[in-house]
PDB file of N, CA and C in Angstrom:
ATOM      1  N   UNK A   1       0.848  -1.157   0.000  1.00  0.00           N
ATOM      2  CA  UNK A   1       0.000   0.000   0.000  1.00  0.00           C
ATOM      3  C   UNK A   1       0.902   1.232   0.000  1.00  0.00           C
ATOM      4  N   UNK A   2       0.497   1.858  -1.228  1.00  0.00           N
ATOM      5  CA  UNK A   2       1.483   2.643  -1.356  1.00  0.00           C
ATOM      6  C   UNK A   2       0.696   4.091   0.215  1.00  0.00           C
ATOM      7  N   UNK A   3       1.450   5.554   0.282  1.00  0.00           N
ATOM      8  CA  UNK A   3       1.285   6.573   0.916  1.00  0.00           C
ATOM      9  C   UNK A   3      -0.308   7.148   1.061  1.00  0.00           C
ATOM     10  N   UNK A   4      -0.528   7.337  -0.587  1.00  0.00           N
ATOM     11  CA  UNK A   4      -1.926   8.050  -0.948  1.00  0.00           C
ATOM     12  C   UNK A   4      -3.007   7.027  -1.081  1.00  0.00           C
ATOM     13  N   UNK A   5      -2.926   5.640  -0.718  1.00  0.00           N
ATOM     14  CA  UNK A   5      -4.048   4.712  -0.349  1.00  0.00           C
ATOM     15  C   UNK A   5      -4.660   4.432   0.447  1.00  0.00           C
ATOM     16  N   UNK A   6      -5.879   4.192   0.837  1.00  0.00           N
ATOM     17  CA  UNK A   6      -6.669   4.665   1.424  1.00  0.00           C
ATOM     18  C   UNK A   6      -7.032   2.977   2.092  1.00  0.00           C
ATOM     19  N   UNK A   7      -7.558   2.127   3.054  1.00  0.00           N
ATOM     20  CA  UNK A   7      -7.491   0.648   3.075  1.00  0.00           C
ATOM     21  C   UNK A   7      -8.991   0.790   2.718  1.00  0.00           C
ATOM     22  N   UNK A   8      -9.463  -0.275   1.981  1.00  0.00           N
ATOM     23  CA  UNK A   8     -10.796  -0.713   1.100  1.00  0.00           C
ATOM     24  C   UNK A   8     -11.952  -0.545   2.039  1.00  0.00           C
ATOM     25  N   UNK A   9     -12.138  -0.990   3.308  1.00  0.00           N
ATOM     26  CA  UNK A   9     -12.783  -0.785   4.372  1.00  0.00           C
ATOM     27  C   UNK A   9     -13.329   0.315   4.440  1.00  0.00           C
ATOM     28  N   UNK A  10     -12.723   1.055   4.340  1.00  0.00           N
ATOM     29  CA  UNK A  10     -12.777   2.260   5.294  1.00  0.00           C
ATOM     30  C   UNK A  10     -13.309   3.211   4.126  1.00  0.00           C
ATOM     31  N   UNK A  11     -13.394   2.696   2.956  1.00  0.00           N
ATOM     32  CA  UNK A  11     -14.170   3.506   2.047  1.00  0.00           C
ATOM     33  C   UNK A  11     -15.470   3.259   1.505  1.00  0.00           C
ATOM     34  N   UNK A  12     -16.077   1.955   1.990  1.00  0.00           N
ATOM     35  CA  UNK A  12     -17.155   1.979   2.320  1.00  0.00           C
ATOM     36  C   UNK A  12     -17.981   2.848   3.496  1.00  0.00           C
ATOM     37  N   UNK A  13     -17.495   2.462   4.422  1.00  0.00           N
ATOM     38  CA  UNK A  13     -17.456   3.066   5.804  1.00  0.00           C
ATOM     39  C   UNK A  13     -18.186   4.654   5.400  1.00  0.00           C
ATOM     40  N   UNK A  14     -17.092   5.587   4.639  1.00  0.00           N
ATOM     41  CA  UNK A  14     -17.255   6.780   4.416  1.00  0.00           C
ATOM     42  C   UNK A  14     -18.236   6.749   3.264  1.00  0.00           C
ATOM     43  N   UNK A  15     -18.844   5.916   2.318  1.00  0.00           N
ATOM     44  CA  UNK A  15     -19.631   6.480   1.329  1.00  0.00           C
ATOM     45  C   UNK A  15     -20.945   6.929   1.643  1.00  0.00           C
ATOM     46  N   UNK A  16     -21.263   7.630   0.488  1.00  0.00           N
ATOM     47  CA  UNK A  16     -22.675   8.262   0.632  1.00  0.00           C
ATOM     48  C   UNK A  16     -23.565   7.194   0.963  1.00  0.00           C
ATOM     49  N   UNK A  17     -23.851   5.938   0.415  1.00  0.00           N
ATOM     50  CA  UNK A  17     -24.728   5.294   0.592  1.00  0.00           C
ATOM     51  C   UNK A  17     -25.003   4.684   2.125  1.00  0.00           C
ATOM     52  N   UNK A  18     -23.541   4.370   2.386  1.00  0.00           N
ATOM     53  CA  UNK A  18     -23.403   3.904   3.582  1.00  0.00           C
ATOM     54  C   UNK A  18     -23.950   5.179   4.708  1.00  0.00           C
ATOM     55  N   UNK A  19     -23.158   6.049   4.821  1.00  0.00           N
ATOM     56  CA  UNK A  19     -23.640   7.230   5.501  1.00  0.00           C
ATOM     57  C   UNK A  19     -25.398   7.189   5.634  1.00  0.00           C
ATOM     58  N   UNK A  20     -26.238   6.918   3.965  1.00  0.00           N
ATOM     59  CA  UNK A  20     -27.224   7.392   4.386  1.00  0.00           C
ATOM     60  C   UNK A  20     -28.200   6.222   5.580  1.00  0.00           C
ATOM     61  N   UNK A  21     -27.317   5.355   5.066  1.00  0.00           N
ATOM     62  CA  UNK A  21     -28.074   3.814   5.630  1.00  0.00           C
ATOM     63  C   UNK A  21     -27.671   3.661   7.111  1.00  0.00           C
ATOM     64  N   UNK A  22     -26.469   4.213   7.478  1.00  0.00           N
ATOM     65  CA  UNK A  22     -26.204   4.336   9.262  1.00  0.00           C
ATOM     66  C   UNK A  22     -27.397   5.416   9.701  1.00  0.00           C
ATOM     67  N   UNK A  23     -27.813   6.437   8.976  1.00  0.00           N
ATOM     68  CA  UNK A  23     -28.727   7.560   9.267  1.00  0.00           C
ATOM     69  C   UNK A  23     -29.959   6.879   9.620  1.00  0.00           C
ATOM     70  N   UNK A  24     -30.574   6.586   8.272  1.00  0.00           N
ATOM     71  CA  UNK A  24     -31.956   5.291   8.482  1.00  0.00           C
ATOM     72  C   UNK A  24     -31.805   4.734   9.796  1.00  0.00           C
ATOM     73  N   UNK A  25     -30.514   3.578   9.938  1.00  0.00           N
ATOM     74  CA  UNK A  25     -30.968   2.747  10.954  1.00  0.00           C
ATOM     75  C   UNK A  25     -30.674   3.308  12.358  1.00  0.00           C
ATOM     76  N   UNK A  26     -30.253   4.812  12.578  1.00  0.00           N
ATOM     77  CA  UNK A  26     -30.029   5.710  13.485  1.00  0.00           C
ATOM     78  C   UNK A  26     -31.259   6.215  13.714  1.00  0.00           C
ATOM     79  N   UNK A  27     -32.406   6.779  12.817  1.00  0.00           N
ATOM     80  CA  UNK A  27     -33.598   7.022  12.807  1.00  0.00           C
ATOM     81  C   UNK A  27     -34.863   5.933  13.655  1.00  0.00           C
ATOM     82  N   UNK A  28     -34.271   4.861  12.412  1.00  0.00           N
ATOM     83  CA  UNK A  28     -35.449   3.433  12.733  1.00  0.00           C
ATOM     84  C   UNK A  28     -35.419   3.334  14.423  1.00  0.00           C
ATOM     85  N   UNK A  29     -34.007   2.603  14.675  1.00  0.00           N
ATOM     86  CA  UNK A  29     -33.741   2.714  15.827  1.00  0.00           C
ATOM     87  C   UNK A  29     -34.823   3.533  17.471  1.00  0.00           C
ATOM     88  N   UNK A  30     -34.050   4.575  16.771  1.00  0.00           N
ATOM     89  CA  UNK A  30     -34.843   5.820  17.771  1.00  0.00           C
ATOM     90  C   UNK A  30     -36.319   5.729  17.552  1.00  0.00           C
ATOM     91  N   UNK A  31     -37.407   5.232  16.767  1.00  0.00           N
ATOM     92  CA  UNK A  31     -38.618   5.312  16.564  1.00  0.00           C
ATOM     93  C   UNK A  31     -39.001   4.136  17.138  1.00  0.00           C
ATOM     94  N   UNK A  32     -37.921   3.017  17.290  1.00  0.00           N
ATOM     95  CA  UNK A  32     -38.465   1.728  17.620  1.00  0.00           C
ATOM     96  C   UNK A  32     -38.489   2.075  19.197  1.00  0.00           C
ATOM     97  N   UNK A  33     -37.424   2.062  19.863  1.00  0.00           N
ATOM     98  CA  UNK A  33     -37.934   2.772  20.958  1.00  0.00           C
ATOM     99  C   UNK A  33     -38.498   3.507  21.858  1.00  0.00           C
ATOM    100  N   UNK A  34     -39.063   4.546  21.031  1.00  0.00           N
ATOM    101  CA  UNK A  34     -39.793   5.486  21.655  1.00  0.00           C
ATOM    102  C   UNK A  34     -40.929   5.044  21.102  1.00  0.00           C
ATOM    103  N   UNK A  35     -41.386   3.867  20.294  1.00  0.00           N
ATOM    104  CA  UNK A  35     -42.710   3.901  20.433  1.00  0.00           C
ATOM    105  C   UNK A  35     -43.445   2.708  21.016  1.00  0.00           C
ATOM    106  N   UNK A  36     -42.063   1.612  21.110  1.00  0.00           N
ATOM    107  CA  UNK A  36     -42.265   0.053  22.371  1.00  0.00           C
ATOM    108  C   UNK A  36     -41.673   0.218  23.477  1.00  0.00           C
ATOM    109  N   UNK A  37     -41.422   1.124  23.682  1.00  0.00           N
ATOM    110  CA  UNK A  37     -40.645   1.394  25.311  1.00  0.00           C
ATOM    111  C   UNK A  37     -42.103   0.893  26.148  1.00  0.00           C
ATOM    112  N   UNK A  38     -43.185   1.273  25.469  1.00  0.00           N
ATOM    113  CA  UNK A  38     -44.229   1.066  26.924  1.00  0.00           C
ATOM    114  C   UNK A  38     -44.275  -0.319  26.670  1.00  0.00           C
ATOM    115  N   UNK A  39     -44.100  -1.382  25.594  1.00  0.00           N
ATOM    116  CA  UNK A  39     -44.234  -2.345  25.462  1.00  0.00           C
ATOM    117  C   UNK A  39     -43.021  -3.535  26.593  1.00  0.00           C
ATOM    118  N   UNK A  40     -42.096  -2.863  26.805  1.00  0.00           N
ATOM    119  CA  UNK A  40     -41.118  -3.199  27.015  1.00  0.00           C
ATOM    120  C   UNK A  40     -41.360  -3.000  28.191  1.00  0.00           C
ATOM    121  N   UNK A  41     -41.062  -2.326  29.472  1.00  0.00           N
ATOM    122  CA  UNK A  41     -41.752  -1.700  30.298  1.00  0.00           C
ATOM    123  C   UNK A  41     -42.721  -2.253  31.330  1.00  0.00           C
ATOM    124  N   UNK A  42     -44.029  -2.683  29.930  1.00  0.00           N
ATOM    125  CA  UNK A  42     -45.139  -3.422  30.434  1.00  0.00           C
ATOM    126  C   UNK A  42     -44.942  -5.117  30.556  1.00  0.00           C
ATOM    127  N   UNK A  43     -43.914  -5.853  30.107  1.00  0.00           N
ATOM    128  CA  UNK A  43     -43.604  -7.099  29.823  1.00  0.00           C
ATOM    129  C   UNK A  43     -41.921  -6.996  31.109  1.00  0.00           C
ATOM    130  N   UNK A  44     -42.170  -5.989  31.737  1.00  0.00           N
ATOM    131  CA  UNK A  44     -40.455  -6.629  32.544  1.00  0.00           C
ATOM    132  C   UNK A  44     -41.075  -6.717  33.836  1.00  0.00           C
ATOM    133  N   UNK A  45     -41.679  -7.018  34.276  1.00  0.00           N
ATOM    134  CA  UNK A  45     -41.979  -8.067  35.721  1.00  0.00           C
ATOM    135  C   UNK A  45     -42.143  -9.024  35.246  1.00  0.00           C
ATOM    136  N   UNK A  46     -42.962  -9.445  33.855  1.00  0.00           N
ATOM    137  CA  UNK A  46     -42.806 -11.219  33.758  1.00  0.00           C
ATOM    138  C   UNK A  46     -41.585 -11.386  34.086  1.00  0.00           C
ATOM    139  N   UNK A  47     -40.725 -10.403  33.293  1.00  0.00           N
ATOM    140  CA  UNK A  47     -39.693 -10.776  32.409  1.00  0.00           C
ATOM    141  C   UNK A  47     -38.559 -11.602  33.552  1.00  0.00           C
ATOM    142  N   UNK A  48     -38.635 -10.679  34.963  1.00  0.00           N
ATOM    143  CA  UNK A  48     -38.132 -10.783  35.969  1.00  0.00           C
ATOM    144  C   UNK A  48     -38.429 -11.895  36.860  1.00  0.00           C
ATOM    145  N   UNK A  49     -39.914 -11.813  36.631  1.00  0.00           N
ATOM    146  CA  UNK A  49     -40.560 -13.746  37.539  1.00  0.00           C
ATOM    147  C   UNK A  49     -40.361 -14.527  36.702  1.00  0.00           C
ATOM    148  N   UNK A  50     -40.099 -15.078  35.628  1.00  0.00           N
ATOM    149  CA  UNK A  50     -39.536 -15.838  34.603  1.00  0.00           C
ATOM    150  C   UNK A  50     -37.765 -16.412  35.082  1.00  0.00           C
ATOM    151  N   UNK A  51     -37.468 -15.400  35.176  1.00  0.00           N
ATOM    152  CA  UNK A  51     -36.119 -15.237  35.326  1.00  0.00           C
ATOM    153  C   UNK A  51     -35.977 -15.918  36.990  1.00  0.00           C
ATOM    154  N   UNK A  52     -36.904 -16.238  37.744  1.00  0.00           N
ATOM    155  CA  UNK A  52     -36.001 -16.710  38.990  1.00  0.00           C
ATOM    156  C   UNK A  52     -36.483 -18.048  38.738  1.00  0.00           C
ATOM    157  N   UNK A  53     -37.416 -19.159  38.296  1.00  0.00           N
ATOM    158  CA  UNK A  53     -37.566 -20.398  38.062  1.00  0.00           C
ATOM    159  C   UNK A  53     -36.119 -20.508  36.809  1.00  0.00           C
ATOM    160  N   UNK A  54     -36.051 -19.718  36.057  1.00  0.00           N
ATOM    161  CA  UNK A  54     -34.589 -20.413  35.204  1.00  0.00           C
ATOM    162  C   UNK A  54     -33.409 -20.260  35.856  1.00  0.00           C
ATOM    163  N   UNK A  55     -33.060 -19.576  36.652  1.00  0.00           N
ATOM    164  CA  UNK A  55     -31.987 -19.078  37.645  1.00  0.00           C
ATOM    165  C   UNK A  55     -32.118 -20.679  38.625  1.00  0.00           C
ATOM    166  N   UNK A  56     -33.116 -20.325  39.358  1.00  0.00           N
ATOM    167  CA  UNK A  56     -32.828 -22.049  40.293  1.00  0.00           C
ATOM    168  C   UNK A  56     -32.465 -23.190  39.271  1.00  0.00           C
ATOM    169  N   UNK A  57     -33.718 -23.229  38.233  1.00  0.00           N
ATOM    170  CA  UNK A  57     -33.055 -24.585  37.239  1.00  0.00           C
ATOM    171  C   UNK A  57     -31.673 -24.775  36.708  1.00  0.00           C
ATOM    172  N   UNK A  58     -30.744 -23.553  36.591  1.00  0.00           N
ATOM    173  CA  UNK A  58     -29.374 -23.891  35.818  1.00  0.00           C
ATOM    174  C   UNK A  58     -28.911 -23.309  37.245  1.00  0.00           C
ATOM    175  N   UNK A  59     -28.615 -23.080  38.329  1.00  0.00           N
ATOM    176  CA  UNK A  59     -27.582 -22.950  39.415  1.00  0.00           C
ATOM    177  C   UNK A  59     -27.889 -23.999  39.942  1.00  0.00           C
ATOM    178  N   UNK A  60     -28.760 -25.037  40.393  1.00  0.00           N
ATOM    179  CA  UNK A  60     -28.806 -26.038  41.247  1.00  0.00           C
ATOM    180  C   UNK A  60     -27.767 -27.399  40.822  1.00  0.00           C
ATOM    181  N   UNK A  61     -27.310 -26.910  39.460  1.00  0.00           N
ATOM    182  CA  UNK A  61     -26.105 -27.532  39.189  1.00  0.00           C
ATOM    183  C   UNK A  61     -24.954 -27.371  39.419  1.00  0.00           C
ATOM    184  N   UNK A  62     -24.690 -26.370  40.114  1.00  0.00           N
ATOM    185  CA  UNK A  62     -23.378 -25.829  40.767  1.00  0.00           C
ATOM    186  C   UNK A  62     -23.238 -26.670  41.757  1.00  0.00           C
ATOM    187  N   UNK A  63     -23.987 -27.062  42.835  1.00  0.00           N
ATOM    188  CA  UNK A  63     -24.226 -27.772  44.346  1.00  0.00           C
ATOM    189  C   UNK A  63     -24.739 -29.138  44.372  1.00  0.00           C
ATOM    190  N   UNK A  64     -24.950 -29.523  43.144  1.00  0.00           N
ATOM    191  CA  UNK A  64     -25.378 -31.106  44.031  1.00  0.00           C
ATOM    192  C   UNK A  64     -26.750 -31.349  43.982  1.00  0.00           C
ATOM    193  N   UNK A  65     -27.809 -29.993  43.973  1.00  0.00           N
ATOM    194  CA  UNK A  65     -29.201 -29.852  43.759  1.00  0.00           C
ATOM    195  C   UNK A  65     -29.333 -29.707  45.362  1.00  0.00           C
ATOM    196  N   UNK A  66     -30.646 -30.223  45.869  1.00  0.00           N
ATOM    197  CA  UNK A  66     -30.915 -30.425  47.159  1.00  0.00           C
ATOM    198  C   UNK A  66     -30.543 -31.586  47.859  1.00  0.00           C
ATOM    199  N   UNK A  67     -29.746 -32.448  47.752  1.00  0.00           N
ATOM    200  CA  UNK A  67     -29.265 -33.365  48.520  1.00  0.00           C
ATOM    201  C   UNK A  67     -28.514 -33.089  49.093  1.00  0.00           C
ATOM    202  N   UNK A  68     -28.173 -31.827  49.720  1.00  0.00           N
ATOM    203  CA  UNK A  68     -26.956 -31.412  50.850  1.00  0.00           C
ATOM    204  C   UNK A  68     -25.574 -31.309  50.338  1.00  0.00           C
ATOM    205  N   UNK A  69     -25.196 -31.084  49.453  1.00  0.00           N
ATOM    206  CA  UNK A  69     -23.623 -31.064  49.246  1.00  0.00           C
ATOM    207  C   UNK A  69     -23.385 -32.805  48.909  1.00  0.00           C
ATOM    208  N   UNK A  70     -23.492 -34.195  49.277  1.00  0.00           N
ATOM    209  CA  UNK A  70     -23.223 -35.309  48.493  1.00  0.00           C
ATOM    210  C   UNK A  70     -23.619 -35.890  47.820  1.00  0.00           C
ATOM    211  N   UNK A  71     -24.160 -35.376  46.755  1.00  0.00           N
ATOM    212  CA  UNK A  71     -24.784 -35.494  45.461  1.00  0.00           C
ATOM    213  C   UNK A  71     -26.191 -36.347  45.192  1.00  0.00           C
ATOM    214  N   UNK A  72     -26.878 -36.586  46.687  1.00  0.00           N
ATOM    215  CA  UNK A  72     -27.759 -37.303  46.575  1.00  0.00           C
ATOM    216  C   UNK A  72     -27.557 -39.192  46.695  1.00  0.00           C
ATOM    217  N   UNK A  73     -26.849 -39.622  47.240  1.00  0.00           N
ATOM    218  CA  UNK A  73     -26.381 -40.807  47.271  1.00  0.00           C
ATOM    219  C   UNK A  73     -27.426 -41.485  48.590  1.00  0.00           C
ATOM    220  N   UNK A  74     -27.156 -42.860  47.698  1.00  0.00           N
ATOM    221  CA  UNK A  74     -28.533 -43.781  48.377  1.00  0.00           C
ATOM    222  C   UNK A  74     -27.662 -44.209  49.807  1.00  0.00           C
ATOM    223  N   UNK A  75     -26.098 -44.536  49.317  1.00  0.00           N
ATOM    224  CA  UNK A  75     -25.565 -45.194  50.530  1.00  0.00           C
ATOM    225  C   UNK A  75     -25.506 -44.992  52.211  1.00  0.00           C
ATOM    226  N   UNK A  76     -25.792 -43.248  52.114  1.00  0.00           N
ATOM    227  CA  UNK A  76     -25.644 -42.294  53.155  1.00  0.00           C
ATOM    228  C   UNK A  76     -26.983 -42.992  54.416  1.00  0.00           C
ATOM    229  N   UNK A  77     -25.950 -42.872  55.729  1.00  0.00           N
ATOM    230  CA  UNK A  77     -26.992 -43.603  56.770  1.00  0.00           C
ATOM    231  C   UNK A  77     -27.932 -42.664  56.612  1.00  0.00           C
ATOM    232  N   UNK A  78     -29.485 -43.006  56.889  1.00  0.00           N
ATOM    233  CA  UNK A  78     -30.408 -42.306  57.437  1.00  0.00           C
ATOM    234  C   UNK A  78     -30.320 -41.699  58.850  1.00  0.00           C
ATOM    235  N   UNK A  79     -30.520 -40.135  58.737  1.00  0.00           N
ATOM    236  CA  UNK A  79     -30.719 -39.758  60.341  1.00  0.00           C
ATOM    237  C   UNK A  79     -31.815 -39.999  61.111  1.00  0.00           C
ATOM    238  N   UNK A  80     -32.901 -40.010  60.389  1.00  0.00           N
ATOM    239  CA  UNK A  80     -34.634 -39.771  60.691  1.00  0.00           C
ATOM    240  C   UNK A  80     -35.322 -41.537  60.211  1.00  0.00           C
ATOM    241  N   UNK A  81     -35.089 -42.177  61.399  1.00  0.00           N
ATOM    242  CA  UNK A  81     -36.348 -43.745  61.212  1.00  0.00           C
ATOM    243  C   UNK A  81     -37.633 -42.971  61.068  1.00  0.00           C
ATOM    244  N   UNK A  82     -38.688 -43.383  60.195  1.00  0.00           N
ATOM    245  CA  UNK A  82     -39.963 -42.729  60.259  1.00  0.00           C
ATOM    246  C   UNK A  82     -40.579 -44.864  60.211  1.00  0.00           C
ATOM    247  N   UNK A  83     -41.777 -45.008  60.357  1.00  0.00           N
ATOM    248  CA  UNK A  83     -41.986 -45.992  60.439  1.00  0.00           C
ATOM    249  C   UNK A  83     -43.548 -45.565  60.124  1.00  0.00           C
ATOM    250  N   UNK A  84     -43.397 -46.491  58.958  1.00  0.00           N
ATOM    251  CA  UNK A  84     -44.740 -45.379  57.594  1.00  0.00           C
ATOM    252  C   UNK A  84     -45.986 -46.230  57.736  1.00  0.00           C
ATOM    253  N   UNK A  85     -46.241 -47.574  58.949  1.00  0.00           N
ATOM    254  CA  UNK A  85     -46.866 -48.067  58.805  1.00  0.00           C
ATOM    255  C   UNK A  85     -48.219 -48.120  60.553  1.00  0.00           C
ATOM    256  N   UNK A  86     -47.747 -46.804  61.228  1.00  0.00           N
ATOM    257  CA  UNK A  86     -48.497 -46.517  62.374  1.00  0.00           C
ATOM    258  C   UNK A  86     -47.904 -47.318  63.280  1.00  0.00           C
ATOM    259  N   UNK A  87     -46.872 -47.984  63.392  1.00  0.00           N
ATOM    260  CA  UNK A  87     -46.433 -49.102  64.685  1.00  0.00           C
ATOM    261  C   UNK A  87     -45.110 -48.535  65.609  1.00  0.00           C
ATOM    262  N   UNK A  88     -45.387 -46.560  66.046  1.00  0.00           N
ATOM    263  CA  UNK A  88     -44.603 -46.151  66.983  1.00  0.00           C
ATOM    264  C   UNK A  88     -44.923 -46.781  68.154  1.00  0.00           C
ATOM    265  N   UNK A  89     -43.732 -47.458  68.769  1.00  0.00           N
ATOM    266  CA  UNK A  89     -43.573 -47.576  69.857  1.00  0.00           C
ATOM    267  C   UNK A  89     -42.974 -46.300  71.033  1.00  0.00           C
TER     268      UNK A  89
END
């Protein structure tokens, strides 16, 4: 590349067409928002109670789930005899 060259990129970048089409979607943009903002707005408390049933479902894989930290294993003594058939002594 010689001194007075310009890199190919960058002359798109600067053309008229391009220019006018960053403008448009600078425009669009701004209209899309200011006219679904209430839409948006009105849909973020689901958006937020949604969000804590998927939060427990993908972190309960960090820990083991609810089996206490050992992954749920059958071998582990029982602390609690329950005797499911009414014959407390």
């Amino acid at each position: 590349m010689t001194h007075g060259e310009k890199p190919q990129g960058r002359d798109w970048l600067w053309s008229s067409t391009s220019l006018a089409l960053l403008g448009f979607l600078a425009i669009a943009a701004f209209f899309m928002f200011t006219e679904h903002r209430a839409h948006f707005f009105g849909i973020l408390p689901y958006l937020l109670l949604l969000a804590c049933p998927l939060l427990h479902l993908f972190m309960h894989g960090k820990h083991g789930g609810h089996g206490g930290g050992d992954g749920g294993r059958a071998d582990r003594p029982e602390t609690h005899k329950h005797d499911h058939h009414g014959d407390e002594k």
